[in-house]
Protein backbone atom coordinates (compact mmCIF):
# COMPACT_ATOMS: atom_id res chain seq x y z
CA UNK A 1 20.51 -14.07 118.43
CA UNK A 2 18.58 -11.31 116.74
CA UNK A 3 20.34 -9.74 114.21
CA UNK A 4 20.13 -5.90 113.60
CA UNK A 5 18.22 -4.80 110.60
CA UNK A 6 19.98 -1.68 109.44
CA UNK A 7 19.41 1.40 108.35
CA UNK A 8 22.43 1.48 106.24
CA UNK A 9 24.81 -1.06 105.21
CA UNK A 10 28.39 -0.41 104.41
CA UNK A 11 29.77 -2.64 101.69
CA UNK A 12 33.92 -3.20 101.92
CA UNK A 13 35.71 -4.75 98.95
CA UNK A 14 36.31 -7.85 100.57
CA UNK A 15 34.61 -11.19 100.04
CA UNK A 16 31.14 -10.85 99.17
CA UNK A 17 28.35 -12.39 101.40
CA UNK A 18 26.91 -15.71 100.75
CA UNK A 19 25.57 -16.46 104.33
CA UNK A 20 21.47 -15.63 103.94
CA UNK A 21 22.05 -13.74 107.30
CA UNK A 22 24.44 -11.01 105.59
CA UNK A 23 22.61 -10.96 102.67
CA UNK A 24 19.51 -10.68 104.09
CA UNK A 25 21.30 -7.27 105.67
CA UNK A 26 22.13 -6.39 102.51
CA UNK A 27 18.63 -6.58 100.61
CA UNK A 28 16.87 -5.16 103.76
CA UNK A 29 18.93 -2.15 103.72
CA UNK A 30 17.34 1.50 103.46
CA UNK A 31 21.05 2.47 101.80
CA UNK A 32 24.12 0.79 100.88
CA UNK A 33 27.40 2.75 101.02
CA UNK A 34 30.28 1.01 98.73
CA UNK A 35 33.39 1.32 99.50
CA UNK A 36 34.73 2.25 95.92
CA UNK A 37 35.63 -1.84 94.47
CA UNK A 38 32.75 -3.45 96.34
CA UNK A 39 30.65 -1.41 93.45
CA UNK A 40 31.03 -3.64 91.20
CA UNK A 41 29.88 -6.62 93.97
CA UNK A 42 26.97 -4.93 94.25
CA UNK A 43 25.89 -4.34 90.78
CA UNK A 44 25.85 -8.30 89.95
CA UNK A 45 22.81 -8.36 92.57
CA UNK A 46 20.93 -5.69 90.94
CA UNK A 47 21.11 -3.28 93.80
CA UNK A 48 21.96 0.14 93.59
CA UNK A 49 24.14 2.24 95.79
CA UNK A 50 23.27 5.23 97.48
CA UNK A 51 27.20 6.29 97.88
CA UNK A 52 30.53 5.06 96.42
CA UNK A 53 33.26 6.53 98.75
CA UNK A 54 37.12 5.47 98.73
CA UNK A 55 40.33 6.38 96.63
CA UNK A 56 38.63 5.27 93.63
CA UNK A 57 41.57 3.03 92.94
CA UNK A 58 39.46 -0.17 92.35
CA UNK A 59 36.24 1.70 90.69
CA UNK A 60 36.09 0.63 87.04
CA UNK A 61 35.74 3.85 84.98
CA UNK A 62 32.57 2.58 83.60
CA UNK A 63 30.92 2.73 87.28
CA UNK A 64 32.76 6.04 87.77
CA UNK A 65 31.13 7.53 85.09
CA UNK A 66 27.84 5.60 85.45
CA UNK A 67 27.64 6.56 89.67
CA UNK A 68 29.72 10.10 89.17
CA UNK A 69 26.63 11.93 91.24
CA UNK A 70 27.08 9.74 94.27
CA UNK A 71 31.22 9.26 93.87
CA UNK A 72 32.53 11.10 96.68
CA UNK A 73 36.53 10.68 96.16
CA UNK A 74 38.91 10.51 99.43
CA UNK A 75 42.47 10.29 98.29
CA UNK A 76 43.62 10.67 102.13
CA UNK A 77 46.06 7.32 102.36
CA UNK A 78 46.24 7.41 106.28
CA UNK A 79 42.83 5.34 106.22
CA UNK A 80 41.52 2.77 104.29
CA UNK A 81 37.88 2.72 102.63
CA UNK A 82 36.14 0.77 105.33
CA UNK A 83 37.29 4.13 107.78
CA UNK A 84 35.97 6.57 104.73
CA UNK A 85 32.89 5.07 104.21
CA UNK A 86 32.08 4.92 108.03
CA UNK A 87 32.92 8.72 108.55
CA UNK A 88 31.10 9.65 105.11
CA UNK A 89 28.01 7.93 107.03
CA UNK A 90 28.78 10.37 110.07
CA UNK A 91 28.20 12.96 107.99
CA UNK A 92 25.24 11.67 106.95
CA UNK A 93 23.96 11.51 109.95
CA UNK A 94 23.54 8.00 109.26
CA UNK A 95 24.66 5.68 113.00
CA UNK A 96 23.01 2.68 112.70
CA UNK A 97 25.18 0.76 110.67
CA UNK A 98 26.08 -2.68 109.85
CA UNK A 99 29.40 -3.62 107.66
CA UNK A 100 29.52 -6.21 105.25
CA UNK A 101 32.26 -7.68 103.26
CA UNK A 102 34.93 -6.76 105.86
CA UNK A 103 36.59 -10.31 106.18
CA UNK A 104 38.15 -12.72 103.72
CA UNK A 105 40.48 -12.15 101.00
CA UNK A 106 43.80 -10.81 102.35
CA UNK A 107 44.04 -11.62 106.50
CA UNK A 108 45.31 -8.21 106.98
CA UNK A 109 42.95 -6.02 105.88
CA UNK A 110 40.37 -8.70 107.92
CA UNK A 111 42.65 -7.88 111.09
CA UNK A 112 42.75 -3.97 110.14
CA UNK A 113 38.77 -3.69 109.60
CA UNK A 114 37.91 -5.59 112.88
CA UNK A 115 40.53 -3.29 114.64
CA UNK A 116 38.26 -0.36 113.16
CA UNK A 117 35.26 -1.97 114.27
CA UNK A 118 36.41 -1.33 117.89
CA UNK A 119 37.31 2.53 116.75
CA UNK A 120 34.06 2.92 115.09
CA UNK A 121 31.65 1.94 118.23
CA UNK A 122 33.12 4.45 120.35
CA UNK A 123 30.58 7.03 117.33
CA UNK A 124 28.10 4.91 116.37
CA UNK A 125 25.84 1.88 116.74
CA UNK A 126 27.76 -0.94 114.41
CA UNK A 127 28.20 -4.50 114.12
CA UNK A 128 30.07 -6.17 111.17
CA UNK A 129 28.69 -9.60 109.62
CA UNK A 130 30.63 -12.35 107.91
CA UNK A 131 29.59 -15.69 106.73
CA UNK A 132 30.23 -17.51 110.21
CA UNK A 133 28.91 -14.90 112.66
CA UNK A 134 28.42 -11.36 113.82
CA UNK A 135 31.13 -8.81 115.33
CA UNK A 136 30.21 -6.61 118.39
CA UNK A 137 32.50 -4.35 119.44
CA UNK A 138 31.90 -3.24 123.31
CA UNK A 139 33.87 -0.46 125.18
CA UNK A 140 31.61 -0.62 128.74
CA UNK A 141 29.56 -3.22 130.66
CA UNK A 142 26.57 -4.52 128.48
CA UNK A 143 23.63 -7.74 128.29
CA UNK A 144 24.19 -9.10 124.60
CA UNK A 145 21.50 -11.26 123.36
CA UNK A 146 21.94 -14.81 122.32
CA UNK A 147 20.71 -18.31 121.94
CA UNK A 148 21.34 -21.76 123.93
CA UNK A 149 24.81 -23.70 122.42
CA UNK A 150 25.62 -20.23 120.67
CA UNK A 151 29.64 -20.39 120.55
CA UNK A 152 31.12 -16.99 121.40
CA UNK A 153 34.69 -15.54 121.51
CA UNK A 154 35.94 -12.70 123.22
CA UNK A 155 39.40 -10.39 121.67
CA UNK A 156 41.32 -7.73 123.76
CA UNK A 157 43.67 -5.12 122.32
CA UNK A 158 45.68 -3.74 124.79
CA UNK A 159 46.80 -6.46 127.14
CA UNK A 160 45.35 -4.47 129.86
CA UNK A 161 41.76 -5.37 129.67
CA UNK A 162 40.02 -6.99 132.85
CA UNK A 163 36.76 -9.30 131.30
CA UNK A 164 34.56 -11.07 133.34
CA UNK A 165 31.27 -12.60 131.52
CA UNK A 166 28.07 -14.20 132.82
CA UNK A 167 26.06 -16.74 131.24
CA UNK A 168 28.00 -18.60 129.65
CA UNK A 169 29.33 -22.51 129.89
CA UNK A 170 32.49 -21.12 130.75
CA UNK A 171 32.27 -18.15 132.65
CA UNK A 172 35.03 -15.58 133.01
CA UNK A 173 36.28 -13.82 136.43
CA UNK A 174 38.55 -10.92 136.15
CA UNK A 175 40.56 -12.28 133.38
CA UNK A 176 43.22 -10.29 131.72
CA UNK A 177 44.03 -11.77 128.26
CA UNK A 178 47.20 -10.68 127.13
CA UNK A 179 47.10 -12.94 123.86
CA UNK A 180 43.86 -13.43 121.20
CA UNK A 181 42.91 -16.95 121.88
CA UNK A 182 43.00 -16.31 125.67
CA UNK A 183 38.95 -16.20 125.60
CA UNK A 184 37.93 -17.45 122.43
CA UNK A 185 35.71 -20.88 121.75
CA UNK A 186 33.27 -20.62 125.20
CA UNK A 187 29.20 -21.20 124.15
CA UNK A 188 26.24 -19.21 125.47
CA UNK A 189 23.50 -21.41 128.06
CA UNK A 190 20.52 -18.71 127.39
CA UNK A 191 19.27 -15.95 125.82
CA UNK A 192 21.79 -13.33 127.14
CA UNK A 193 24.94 -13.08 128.62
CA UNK A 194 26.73 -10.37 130.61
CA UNK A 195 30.13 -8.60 130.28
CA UNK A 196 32.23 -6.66 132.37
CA UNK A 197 35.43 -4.68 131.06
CA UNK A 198 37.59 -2.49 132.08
CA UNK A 199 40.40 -1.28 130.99
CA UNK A 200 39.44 -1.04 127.25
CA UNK A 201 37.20 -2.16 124.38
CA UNK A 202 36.45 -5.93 123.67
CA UNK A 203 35.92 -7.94 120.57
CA UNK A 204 32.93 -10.26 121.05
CA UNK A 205 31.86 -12.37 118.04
CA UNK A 206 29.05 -14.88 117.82
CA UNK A 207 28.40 -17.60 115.36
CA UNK A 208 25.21 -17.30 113.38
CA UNK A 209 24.15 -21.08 114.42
């Protein structure tokens, strides 16, 4: 499948890319917004950010002092730094995003980040990369491109969501998955596929191969 080529890419503090697809993201970029640890990530590649936003808390003073123009501190502790470096890019005016280094490291912040993937669609146009594949998150019927053999997975949130899907080797009719691996591991037969949802968002991700 095509993947986006952004006009900015949010960097979290997780595990750093090392998939060319992310990376290529990444170096393709028009801006890079860190997320305040994920600095230091992105200094090793000899990139430079055009915003460090978070609770500081994992910003080395030396990058502090070194970035202070573009430091813009958020010490609210209701969100984490993925959530204030999205809505920092809604002030910018800046909706065409795609997230990097959202996954790996600790499962629970992986688990938080793609539950504010589905939060963040609903105000922007985002996707969220990892190593493996690419997160969509879609809250109404759509056509989502793809490629022959492609294996795709679908995640609900609510228990209450109705799915059906077209074009795929296994395709789905009015299901209503009330656990995650309900429509996970099915695999893509052309270029596109269909879904259908109602009841609220879904989590679609597709492997990169």
């Amino acid at each position: 499948m095509p993947i986006p080529l952004p006009s900015t890419v949010i960097l979290a503090n997780g595990a750093f890319p090392t998939h060319p697809t992310p990376l290529q993201a990444l170096r393709t970029a028009q801006r890079i917004v860190c997320c305040d640890g994920a600095t230091r990530h992105l200094r090793d590649t000899g990139l430079t950010p055009a915003a460090i936003v978070g609770d500081l808390d994992s910003l080395p003073a030396e990058l502090r002092t070194r970035f202070q123009a573009i430091v813009h501190h958020d010490a609210n502790q209701e969100d984490n730094d993925l959530a204030k470096a999205f809505r920092f890019c809604l002030s910018q005016h800046w909706r065409q995003l795609v997230i990097l280094g959202a996954t790996g490291l600790r499962e629970d912040h992986t688990l938080g980040n793609l539950g504010w993937l589905v939060d963040f669609a609903m105000q922007a146009e985002v996707t969220l990369l990892t190593d493996t594949g690419i997160f969509t998150a879609v809250h109404q019927d759509n056509l989502l491109p793809c490629h022959p053999g492609q294996q795709v997975s679908f995640f609900t949130l609510n228990g209450q969501t109705t799915l059906s899907a077209r074009g795929l080797r296994y395709p789905l009719n009015q299901l209503c998955p009330t656990r995650w691996w309900q429509a996970t591991l099915n695999e893509a037969c052309g270029t596109a596929f269909e879904i259908h949802a109602a009841g609220g968002p879904v989590l679609v991700f597709q492997t990169y191969a």
